[in-house]
C-alpha atoms as a PDB file:
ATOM      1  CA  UNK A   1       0.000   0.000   0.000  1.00  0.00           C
ATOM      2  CA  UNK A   2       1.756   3.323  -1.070  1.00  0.00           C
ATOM      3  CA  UNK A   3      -1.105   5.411   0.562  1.00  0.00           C
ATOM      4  CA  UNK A   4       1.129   8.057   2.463  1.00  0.00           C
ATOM      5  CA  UNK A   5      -0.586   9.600   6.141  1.00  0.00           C
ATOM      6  CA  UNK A   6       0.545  13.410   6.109  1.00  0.00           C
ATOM      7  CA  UNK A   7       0.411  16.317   9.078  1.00  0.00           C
ATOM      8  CA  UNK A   8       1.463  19.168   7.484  1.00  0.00           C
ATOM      9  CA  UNK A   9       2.498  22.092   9.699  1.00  0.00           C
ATOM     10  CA  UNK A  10       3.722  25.438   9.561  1.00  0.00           C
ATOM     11  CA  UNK A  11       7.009  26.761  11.662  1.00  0.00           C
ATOM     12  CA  UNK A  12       7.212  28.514  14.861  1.00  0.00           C
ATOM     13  CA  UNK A  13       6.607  32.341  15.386  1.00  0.00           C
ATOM     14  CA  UNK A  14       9.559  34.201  14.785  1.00  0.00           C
ATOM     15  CA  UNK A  15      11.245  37.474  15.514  1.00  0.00           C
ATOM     16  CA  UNK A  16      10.418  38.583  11.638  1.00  0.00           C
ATOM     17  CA  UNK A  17       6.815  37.956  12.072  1.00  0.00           C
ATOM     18  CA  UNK A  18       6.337  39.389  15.258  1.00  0.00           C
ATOM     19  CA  UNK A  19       7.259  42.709  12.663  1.00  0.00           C
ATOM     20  CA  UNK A  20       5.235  41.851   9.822  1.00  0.00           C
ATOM     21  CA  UNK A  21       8.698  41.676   7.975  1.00  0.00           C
ATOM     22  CA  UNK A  22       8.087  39.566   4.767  1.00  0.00           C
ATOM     23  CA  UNK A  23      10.318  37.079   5.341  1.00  0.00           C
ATOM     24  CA  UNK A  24       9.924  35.068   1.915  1.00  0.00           C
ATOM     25  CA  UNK A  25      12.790  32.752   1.667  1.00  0.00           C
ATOM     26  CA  UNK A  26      14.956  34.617   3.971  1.00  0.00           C
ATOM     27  CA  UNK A  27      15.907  31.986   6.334  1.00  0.00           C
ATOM     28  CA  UNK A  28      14.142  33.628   9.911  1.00  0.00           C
ATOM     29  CA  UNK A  29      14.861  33.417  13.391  1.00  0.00           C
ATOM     30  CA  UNK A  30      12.578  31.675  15.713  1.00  0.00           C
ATOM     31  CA  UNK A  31      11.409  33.601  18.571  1.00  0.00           C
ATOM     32  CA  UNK A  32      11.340  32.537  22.114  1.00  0.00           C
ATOM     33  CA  UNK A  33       7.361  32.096  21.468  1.00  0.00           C
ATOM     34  CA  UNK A  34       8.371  30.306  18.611  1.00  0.00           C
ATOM     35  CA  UNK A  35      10.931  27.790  20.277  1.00  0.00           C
ATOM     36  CA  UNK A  36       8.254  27.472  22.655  1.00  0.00           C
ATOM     37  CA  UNK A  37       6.178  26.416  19.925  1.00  0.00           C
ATOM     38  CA  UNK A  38       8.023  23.831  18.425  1.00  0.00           C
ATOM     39  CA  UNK A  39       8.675  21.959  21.824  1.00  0.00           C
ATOM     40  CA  UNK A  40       5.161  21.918  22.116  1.00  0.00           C
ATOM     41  CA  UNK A  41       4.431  20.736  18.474  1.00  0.00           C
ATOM     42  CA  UNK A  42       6.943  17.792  19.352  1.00  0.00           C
ATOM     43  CA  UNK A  43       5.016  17.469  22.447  1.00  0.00           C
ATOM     44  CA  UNK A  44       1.593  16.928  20.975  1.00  0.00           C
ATOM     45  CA  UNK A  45       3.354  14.523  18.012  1.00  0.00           C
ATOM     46  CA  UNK A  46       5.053  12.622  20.733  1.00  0.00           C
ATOM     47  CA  UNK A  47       2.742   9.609  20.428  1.00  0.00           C
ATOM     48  CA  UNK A  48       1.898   9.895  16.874  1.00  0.00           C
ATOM     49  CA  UNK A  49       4.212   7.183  14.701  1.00  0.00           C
ATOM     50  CA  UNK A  50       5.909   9.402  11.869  1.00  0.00           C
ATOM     51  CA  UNK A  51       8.121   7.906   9.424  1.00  0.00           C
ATOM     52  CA  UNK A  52       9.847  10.779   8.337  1.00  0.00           C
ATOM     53  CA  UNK A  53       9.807  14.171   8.683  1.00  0.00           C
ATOM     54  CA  UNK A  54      10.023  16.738   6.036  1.00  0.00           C
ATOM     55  CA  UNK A  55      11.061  20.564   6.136  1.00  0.00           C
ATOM     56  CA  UNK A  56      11.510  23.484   4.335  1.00  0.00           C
ATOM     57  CA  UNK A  57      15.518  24.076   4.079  1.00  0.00           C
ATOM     58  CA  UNK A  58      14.952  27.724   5.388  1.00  0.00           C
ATOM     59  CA  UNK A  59      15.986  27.627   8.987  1.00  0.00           C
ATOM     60  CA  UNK A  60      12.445  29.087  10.807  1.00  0.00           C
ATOM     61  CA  UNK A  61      11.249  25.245   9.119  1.00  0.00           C
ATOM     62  CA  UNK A  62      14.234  23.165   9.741  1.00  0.00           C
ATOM     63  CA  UNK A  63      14.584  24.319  13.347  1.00  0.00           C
ATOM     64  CA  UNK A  64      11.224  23.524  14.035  1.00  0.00           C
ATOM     65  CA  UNK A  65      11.399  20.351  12.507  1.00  0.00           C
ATOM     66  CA  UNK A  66      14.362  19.542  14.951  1.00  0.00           C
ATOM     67  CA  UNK A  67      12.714  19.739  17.878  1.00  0.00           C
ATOM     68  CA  UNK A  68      10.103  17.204  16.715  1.00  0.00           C
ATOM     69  CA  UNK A  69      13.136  15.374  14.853  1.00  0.00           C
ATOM     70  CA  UNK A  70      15.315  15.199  18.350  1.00  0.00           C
ATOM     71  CA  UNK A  71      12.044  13.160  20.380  1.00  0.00           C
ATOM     72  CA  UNK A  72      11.653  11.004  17.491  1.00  0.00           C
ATOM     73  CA  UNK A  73      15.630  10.185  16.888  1.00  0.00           C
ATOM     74  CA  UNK A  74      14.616  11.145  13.282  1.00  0.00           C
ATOM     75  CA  UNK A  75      16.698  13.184  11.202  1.00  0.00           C
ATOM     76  CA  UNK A  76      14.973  16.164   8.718  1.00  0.00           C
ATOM     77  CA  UNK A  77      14.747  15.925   5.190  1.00  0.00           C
ATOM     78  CA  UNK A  78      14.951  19.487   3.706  1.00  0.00           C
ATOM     79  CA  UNK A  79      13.818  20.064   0.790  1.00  0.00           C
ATOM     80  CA  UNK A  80      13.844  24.006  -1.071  1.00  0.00           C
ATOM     81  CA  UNK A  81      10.323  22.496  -2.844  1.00  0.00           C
ATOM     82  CA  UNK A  82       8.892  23.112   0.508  1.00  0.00           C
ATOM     83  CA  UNK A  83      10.303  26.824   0.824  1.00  0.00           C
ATOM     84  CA  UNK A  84       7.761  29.674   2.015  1.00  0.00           C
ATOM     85  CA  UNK A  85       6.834  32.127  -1.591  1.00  0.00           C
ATOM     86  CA  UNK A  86       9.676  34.269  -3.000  1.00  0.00           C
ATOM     87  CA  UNK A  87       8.530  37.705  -2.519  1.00  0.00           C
ATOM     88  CA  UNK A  88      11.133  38.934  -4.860  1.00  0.00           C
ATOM     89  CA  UNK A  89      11.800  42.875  -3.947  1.00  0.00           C
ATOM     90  CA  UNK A  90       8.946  42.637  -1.166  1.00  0.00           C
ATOM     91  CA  UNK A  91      11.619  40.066   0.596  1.00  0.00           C
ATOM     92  CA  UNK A  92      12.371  41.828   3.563  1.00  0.00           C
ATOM     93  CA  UNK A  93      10.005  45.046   3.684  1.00  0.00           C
ATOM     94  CA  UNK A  94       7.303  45.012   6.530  1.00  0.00           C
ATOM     95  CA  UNK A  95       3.999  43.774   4.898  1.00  0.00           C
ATOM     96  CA  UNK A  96       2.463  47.396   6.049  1.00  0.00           C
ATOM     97  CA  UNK A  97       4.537  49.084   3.261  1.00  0.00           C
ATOM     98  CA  UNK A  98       3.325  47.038   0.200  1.00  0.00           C
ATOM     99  CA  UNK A  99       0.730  47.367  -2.296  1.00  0.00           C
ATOM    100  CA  UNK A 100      -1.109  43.711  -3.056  1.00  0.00           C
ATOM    101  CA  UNK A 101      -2.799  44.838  -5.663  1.00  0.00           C
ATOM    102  CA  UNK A 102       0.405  45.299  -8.226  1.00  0.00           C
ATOM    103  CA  UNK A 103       3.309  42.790  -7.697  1.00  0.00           C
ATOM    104  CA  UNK A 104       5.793  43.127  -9.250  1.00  0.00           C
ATOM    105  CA  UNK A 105       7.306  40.795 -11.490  1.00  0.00           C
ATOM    106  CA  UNK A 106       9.920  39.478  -9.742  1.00  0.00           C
ATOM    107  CA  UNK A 107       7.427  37.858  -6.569  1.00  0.00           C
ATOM    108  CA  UNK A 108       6.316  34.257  -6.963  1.00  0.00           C
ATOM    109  CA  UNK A 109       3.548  34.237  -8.971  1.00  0.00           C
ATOM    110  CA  UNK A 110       0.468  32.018  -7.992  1.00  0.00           C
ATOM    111  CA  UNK A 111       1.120  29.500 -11.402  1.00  0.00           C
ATOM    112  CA  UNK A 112       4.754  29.255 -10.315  1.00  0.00           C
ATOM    113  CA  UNK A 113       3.372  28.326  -6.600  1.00  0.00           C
ATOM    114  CA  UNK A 114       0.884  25.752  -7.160  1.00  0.00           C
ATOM    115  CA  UNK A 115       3.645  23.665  -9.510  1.00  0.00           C
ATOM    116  CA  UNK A 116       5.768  23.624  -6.965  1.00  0.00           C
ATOM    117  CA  UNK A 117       3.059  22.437  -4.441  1.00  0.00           C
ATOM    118  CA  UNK A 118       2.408  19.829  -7.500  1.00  0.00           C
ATOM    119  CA  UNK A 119       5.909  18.790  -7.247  1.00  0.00           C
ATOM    120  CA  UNK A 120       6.346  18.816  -3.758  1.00  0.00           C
ATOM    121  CA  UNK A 121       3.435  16.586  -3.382  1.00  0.00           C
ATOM    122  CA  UNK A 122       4.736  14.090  -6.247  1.00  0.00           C
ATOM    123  CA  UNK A 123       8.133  14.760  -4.373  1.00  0.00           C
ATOM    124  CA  UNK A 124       6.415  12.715  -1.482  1.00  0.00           C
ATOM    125  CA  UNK A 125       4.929   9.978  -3.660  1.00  0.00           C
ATOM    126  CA  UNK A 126       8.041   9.232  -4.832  1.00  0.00           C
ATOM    127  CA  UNK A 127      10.476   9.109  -2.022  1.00  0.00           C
ATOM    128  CA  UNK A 128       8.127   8.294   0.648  1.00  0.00           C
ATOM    129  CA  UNK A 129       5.238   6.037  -0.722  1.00  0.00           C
ATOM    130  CA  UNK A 130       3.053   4.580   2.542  1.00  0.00           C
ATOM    131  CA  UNK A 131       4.759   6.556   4.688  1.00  0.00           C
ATOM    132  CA  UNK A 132       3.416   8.946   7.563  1.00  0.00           C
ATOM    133  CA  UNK A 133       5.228  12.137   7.105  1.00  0.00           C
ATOM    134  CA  UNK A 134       4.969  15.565   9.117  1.00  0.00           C
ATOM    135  CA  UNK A 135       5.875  17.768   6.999  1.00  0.00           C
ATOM    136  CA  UNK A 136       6.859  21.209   8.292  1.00  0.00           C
ATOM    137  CA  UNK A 137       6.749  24.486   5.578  1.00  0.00           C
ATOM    138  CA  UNK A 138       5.006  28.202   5.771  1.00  0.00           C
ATOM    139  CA  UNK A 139       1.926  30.209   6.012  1.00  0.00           C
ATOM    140  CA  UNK A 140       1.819  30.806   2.606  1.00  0.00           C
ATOM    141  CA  UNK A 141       3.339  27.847   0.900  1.00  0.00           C
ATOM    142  CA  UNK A 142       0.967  25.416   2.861  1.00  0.00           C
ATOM    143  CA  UNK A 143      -1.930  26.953   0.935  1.00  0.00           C
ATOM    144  CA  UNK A 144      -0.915  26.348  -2.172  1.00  0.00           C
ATOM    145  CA  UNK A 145       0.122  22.518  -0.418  1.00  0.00           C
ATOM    146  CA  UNK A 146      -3.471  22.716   0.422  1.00  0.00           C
ATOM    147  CA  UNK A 147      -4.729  23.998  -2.623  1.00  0.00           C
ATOM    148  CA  UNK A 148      -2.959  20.997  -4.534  1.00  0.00           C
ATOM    149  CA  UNK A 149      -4.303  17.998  -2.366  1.00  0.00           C
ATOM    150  CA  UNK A 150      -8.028  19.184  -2.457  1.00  0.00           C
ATOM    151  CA  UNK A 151      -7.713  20.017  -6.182  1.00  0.00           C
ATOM    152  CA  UNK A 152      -9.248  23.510  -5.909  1.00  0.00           C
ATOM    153  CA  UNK A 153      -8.065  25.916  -8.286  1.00  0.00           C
ATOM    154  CA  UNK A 154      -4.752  27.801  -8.047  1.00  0.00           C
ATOM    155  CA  UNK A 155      -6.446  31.430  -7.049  1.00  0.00           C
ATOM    156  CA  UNK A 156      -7.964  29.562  -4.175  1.00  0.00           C
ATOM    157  CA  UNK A 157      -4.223  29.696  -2.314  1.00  0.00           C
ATOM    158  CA  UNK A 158      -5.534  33.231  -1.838  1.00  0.00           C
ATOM    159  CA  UNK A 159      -8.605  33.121  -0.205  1.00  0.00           C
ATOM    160  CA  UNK A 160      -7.303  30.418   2.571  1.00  0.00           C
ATOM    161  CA  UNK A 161      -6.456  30.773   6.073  1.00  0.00           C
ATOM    162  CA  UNK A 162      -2.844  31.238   6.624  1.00  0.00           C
ATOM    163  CA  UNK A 163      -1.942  28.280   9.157  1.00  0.00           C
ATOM    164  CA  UNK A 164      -1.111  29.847  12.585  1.00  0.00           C
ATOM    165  CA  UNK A 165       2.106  28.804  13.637  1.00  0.00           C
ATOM    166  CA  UNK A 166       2.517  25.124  14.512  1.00  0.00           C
ATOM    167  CA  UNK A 167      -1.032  24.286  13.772  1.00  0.00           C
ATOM    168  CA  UNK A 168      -1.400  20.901  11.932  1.00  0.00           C
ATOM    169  CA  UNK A 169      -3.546  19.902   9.255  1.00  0.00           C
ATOM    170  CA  UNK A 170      -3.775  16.043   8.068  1.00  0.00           C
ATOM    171  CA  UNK A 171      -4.398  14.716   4.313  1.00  0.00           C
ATOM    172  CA  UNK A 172      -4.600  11.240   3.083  1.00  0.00           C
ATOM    173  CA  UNK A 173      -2.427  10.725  -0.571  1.00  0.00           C
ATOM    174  CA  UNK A 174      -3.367   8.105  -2.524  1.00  0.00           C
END
């Protein structure tokens, strides 16, 4: 059976989002809140059987993922499929500042978003078939995760929730 179990998750606070800083694929600094966070993320997931455990290769994601990773004597696999959007020019600037309406050409367009989600998802079906896998990415990425695995259309990733930090969601891939 190559059905793969999957808890996706979002990273801890950090000291970037606590200023509405775009952080993009900048790699983040988890706050104390956001330490706090992932200990109790690995917490609640200490009973739960996981097989692996996958992470954005941005450091807010991969040092979340380690303190799940450290309770279940797993090791991360990071993976820049599973990176939060590319704001291009926006990287950086505090989310106050920008205009939505106009991007500019070099952020991450919504197309360019949902075939990565594609191939992060086929990613998973091919390295990790039957598998249960927490995997551990961003507010805005997820959606597009989301998006992908309940086959909505790609300007859907804009009218979803953004995950609050450490929150879990769980999909079954056939």
């Amino acid at each position: 059976m190559s059905q793969i179990e999957l808890i996706l998750s979002r990273h801890g606070e950090t000291e970037e989002n606590k200023l509405h800083i775009m952080q993009g694929q900048l790699p983040g600094h988890l706050s104390e809140l956001g330490k706090q966070q992932a200990e109790a993320l690995a917490e609640m997931l200490d009973k739960e059987e996981l097989d692996v455990i996958v992470c954005s290769d941005l450091a807010r994601s991969y040092d979340t993922a380690m303190a799940v990773a450290r309770r279940k004597g797993l090791q991360p696999v990071a993976t820049p499929l599973l990176r939060e959007m590319d704001w291009g020019v926006y990287t950086g600037k505090v989310a106050d500042e920008m205009d939505f309406t106009t991007l500019p050409e070099s952020v991450e367009t919504i197309d360019a978003l949902s075939k990565r989600a594609g191939d992060f998802v086929n990613f998973l079906k091919k390295e990790f078939p039957g598998k249960r896998i927490l995997a551990i990415g961003h507010g805005g990425f997820n959606r597009a995760i989301i998006v992908q695995l309940e086959k909505l259309a790609p300007e859907k990733i804009l009218s979803l929730p953004i995950m609050k930090n450490t929150a879990c969601m769980r999909f079954t891939l056939p």
